[in-house]
C-alpha atoms as a PDB file:
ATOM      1  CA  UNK A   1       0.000   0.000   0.000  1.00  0.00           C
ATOM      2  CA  UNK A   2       0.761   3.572  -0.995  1.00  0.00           C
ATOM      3  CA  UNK A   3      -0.384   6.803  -1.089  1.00  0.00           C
ATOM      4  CA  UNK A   4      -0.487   8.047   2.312  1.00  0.00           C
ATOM      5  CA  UNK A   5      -2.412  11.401   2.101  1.00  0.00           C
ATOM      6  CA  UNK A   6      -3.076  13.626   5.152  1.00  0.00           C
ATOM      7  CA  UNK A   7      -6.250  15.662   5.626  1.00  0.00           C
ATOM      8  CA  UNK A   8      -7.979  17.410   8.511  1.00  0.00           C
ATOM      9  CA  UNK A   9     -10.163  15.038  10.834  1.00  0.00           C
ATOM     10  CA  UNK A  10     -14.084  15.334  10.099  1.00  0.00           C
ATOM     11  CA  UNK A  11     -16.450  14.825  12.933  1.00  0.00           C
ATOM     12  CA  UNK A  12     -17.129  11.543  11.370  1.00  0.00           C
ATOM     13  CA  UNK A  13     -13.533  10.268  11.187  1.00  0.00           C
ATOM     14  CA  UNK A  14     -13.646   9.848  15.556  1.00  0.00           C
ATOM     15  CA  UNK A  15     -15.748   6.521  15.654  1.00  0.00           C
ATOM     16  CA  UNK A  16     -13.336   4.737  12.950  1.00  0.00           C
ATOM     17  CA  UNK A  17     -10.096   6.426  14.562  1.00  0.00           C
ATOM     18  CA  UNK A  18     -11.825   4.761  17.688  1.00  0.00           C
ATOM     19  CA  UNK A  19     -11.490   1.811  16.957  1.00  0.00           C
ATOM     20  CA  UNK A  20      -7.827   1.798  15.271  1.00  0.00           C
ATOM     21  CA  UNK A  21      -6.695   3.495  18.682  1.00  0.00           C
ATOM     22  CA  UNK A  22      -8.453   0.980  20.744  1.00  0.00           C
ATOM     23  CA  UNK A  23      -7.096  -1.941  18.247  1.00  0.00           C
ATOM     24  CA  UNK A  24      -3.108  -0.756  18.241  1.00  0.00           C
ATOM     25  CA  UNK A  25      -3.282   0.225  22.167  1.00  0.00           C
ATOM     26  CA  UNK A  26      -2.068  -3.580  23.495  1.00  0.00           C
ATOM     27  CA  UNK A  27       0.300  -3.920  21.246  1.00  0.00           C
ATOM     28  CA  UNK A  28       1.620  -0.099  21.742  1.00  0.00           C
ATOM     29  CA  UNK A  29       0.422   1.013  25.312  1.00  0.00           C
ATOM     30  CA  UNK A  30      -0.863   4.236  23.667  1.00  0.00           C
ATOM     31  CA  UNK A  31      -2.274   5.728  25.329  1.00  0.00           C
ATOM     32  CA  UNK A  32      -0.692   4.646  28.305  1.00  0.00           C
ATOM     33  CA  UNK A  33      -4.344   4.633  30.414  1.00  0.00           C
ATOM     34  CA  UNK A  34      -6.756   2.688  27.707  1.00  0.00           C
ATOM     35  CA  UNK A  35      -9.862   5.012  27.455  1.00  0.00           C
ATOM     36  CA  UNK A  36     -13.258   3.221  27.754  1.00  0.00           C
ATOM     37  CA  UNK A  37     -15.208   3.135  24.475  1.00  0.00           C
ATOM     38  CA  UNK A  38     -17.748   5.585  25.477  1.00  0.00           C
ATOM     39  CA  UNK A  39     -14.345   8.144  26.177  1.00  0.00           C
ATOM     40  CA  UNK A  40     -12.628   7.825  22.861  1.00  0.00           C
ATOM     41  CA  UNK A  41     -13.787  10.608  21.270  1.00  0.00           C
ATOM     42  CA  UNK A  42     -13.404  13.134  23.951  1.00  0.00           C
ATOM     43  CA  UNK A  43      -9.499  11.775  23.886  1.00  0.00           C
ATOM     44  CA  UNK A  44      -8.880  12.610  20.304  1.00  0.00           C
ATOM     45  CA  UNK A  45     -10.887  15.806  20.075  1.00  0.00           C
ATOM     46  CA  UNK A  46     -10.314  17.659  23.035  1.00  0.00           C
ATOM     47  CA  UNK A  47     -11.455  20.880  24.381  1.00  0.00           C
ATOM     48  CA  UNK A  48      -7.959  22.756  24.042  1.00  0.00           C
ATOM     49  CA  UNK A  49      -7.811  21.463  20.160  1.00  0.00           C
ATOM     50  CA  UNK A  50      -6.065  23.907  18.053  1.00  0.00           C
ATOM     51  CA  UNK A  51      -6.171  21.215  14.583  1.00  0.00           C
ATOM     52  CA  UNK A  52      -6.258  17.906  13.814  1.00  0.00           C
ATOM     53  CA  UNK A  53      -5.152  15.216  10.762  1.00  0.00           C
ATOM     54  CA  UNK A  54      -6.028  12.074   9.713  1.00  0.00           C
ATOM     55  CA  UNK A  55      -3.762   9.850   7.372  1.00  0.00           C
ATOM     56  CA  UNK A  56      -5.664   8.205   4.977  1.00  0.00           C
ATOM     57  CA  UNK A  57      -5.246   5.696   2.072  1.00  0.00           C
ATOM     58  CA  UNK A  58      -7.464   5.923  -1.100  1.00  0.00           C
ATOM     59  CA  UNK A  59      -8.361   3.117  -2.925  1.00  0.00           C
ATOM     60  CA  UNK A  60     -11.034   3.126  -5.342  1.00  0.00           C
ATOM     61  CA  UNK A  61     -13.048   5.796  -4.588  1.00  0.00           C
ATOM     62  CA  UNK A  62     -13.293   4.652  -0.522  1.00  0.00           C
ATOM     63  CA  UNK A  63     -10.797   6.236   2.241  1.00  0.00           C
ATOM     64  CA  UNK A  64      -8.828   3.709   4.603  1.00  0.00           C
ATOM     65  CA  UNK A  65      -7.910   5.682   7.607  1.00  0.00           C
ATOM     66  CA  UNK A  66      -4.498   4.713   9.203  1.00  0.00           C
ATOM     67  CA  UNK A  67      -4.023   7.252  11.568  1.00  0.00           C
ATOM     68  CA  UNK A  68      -4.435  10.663  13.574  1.00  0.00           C
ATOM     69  CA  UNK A  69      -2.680  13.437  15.218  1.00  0.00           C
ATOM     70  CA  UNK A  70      -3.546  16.643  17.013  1.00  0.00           C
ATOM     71  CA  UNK A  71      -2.152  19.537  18.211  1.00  0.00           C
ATOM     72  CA  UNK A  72      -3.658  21.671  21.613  1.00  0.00           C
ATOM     73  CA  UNK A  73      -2.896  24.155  23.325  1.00  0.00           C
ATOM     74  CA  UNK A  74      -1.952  24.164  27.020  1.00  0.00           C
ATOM     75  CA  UNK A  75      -4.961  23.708  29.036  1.00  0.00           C
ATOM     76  CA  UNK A  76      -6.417  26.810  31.521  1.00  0.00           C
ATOM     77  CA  UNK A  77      -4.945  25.943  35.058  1.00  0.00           C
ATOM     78  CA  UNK A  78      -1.907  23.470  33.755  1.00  0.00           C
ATOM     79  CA  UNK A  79       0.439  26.376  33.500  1.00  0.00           C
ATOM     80  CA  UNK A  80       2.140  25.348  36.827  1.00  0.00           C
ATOM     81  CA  UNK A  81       2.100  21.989  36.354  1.00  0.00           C
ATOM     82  CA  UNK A  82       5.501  19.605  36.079  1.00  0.00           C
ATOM     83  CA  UNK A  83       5.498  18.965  32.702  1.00  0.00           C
ATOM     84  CA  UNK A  84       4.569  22.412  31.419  1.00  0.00           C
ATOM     85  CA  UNK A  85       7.136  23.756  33.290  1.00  0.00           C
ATOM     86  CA  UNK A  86       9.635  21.208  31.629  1.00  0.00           C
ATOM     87  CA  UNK A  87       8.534  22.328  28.063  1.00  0.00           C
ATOM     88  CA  UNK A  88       8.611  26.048  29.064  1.00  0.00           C
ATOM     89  CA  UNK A  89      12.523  25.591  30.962  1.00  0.00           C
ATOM     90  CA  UNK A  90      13.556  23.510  28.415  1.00  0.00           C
ATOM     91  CA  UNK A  91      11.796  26.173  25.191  1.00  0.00           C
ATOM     92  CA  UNK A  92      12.721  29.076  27.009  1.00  0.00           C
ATOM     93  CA  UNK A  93       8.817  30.308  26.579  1.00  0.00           C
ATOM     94  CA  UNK A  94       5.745  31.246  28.149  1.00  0.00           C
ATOM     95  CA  UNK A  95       3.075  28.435  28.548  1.00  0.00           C
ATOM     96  CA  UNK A  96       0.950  30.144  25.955  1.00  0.00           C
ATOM     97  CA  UNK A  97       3.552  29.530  23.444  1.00  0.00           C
ATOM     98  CA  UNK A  98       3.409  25.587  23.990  1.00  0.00           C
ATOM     99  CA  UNK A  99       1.617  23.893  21.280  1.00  0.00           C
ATOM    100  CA  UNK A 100       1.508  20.193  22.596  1.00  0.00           C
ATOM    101  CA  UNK A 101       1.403  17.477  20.093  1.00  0.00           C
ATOM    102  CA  UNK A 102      -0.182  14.540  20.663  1.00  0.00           C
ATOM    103  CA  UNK A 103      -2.583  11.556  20.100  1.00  0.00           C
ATOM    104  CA  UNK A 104      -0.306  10.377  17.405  1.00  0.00           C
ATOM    105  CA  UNK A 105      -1.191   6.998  16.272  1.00  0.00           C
ATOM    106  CA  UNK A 106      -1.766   5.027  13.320  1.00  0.00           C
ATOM    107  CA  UNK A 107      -3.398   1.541  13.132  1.00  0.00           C
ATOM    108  CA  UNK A 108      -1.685  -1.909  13.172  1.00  0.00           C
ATOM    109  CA  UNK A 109      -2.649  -2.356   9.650  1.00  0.00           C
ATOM    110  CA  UNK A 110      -0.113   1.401   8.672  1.00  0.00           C
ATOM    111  CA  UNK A 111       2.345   0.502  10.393  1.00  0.00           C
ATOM    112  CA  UNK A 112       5.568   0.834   8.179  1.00  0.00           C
ATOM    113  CA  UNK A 113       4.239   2.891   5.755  1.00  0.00           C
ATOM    114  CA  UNK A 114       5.146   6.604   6.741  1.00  0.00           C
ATOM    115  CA  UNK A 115       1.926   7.521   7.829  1.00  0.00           C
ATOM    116  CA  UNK A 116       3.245   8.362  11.273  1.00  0.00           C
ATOM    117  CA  UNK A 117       6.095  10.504  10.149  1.00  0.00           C
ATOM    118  CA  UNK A 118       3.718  12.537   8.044  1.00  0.00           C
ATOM    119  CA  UNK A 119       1.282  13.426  11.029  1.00  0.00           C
ATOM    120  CA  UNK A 120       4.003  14.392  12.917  1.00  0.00           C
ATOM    121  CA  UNK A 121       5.457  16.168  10.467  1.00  0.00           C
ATOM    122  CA  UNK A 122       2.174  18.038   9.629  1.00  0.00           C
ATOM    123  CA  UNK A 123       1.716  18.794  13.410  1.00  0.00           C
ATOM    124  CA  UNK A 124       5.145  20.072  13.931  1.00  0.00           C
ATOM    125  CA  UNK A 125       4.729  21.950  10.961  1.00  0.00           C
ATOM    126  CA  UNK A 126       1.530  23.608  11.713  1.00  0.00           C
ATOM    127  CA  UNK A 127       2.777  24.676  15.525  1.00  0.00           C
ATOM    128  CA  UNK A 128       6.315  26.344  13.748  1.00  0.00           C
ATOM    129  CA  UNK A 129       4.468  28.087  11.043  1.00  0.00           C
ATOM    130  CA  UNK A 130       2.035  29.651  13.927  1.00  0.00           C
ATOM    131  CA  UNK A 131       4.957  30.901  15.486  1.00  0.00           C
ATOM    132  CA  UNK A 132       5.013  28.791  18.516  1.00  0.00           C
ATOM    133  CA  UNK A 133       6.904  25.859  19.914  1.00  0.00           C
ATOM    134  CA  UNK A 134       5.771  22.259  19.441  1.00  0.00           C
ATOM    135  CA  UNK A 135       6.221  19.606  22.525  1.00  0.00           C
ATOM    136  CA  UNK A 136       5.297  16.409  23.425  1.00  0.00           C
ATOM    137  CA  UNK A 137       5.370  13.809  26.006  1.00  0.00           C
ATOM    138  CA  UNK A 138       6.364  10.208  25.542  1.00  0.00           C
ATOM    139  CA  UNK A 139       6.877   6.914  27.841  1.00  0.00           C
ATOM    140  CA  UNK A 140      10.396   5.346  27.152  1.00  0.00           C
ATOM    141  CA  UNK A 141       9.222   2.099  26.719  1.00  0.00           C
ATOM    142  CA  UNK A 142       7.606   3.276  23.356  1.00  0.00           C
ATOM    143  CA  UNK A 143      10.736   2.836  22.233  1.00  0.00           C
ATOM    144  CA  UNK A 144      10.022   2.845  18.093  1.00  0.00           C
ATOM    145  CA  UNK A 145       8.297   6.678  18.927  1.00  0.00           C
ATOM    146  CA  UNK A 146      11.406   7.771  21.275  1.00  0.00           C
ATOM    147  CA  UNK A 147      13.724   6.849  18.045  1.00  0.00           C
ATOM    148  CA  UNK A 148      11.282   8.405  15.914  1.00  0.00           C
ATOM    149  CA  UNK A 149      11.167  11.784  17.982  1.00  0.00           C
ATOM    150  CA  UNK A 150      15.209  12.044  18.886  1.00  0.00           C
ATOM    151  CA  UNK A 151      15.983  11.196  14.775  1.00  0.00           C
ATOM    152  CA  UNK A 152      13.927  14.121  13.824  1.00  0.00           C
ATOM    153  CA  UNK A 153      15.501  16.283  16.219  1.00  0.00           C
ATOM    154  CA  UNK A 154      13.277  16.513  19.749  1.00  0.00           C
ATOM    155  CA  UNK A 155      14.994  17.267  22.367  1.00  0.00           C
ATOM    156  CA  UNK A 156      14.380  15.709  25.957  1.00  0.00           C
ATOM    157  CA  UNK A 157      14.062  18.565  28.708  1.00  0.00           C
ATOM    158  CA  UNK A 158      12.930  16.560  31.104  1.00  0.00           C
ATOM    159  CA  UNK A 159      11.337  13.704  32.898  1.00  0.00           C
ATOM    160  CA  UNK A 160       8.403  13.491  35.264  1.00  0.00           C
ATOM    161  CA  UNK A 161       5.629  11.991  36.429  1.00  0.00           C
ATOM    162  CA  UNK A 162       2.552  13.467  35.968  1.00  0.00           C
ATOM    163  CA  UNK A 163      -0.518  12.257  38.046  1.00  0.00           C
ATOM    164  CA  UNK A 164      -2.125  10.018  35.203  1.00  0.00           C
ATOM    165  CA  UNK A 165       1.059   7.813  34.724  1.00  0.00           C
ATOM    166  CA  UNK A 166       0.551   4.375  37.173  1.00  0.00           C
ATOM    167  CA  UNK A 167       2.659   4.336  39.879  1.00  0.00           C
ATOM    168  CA  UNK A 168       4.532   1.420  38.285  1.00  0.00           C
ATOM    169  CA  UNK A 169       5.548   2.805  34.811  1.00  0.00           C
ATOM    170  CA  UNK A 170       8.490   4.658  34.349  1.00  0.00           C
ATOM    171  CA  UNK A 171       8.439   8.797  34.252  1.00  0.00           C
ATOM    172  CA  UNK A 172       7.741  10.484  31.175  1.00  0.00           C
ATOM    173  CA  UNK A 173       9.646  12.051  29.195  1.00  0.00           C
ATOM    174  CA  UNK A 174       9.051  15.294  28.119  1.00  0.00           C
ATOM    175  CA  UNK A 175      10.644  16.761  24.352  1.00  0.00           C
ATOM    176  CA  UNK A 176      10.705  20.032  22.497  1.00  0.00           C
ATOM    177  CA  UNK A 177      11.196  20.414  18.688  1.00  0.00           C
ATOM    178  CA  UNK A 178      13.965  23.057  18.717  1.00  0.00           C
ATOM    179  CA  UNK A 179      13.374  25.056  15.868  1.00  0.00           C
ATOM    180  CA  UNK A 180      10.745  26.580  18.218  1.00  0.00           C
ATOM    181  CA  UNK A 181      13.095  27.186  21.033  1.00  0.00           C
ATOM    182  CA  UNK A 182      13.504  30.429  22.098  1.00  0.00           C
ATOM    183  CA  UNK A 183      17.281  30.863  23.079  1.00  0.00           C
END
């Protein structure tokens, strides 16, 4: 398969994306707490959304999607928290510079095919453009996304543990794209 486009996400995208997050999540631990059904869709479009793409494959006339990623702003109240204060050290910026990427994914069936590196591209590409710095947060036992992240140039600021992670997982680690450090 080829032919990995990238387009915003459509209201109507969430239930399939659903159900490739909920399908790759044992064999990735992402996300690292596994959302109930019913709480899917308010963990890929959340309230602080800035934008949104879906990776999709065309074949005759019917879309295959193979992945998502977003991009949100910091949300009201998190400014002080650990890992916002790691991006903003580690950035040299203001909170409300942060543009966080996240809920990067793609389904079992896209994996290998470049569909990830585009959404992350695209993401990282949207949050420069606006003039503000992308970050991101990753566990290091997703080891293919840590590669992924450090050979496209994030930088680690920082690791924590913020209150969602289980008390046995290792801390997080928190990364910054530096073309939008400020510094």
């Amino acid at each position: 398969m080829s032919g990995v486009e990238l387009r915003p996400r459509r209201p109507e995208d969430l239930p399939g994306l659903g159900e490739l997050l909920l399908e790759q999540q044992p064999v990735s631990d992402y996300p690292h707490v596994r959302p109930k059904l019913e709480a899917v869709a308010a963990f890929l479009a959340r309230s602080t959304e800035e934008a949104a793409w879906v990776a999709v494959h065309r074949r005759g006339g019917v879309e295959e999607l193979l992945g998502h990623v977003a991009v949100t702003r910091i949300a009201r109240g998190a400014e002080g928290e650990e890992e916002t204060l790691a991006w903003c050290e580690g950035a040299g910026c203001a909170p409300e510079e942060l543009r966080v990427v996240g809920a990067l994914f793609v389904g079992l069936h896209a994996t290998g095919l470049g569909a990830g590196v585009a959404l992350l591209r695209r993401a990282t590409e949207h949050v420069l453009d606006a003039g503000r710095v992308p970050c991101l947060d990753v566990l290091p036992t997703h080891d293919r996304a840590v590669a992924l992240y450090r050979h496209l140039g994030w930088v680690e600021v920082g690791r924590l543990r913020p209150d969602w992670l289980a008390d046995w997982a290792p801390e997080v680690i928190a990364m910054v794209h530096p073309a939008g450090r400020r510094g």
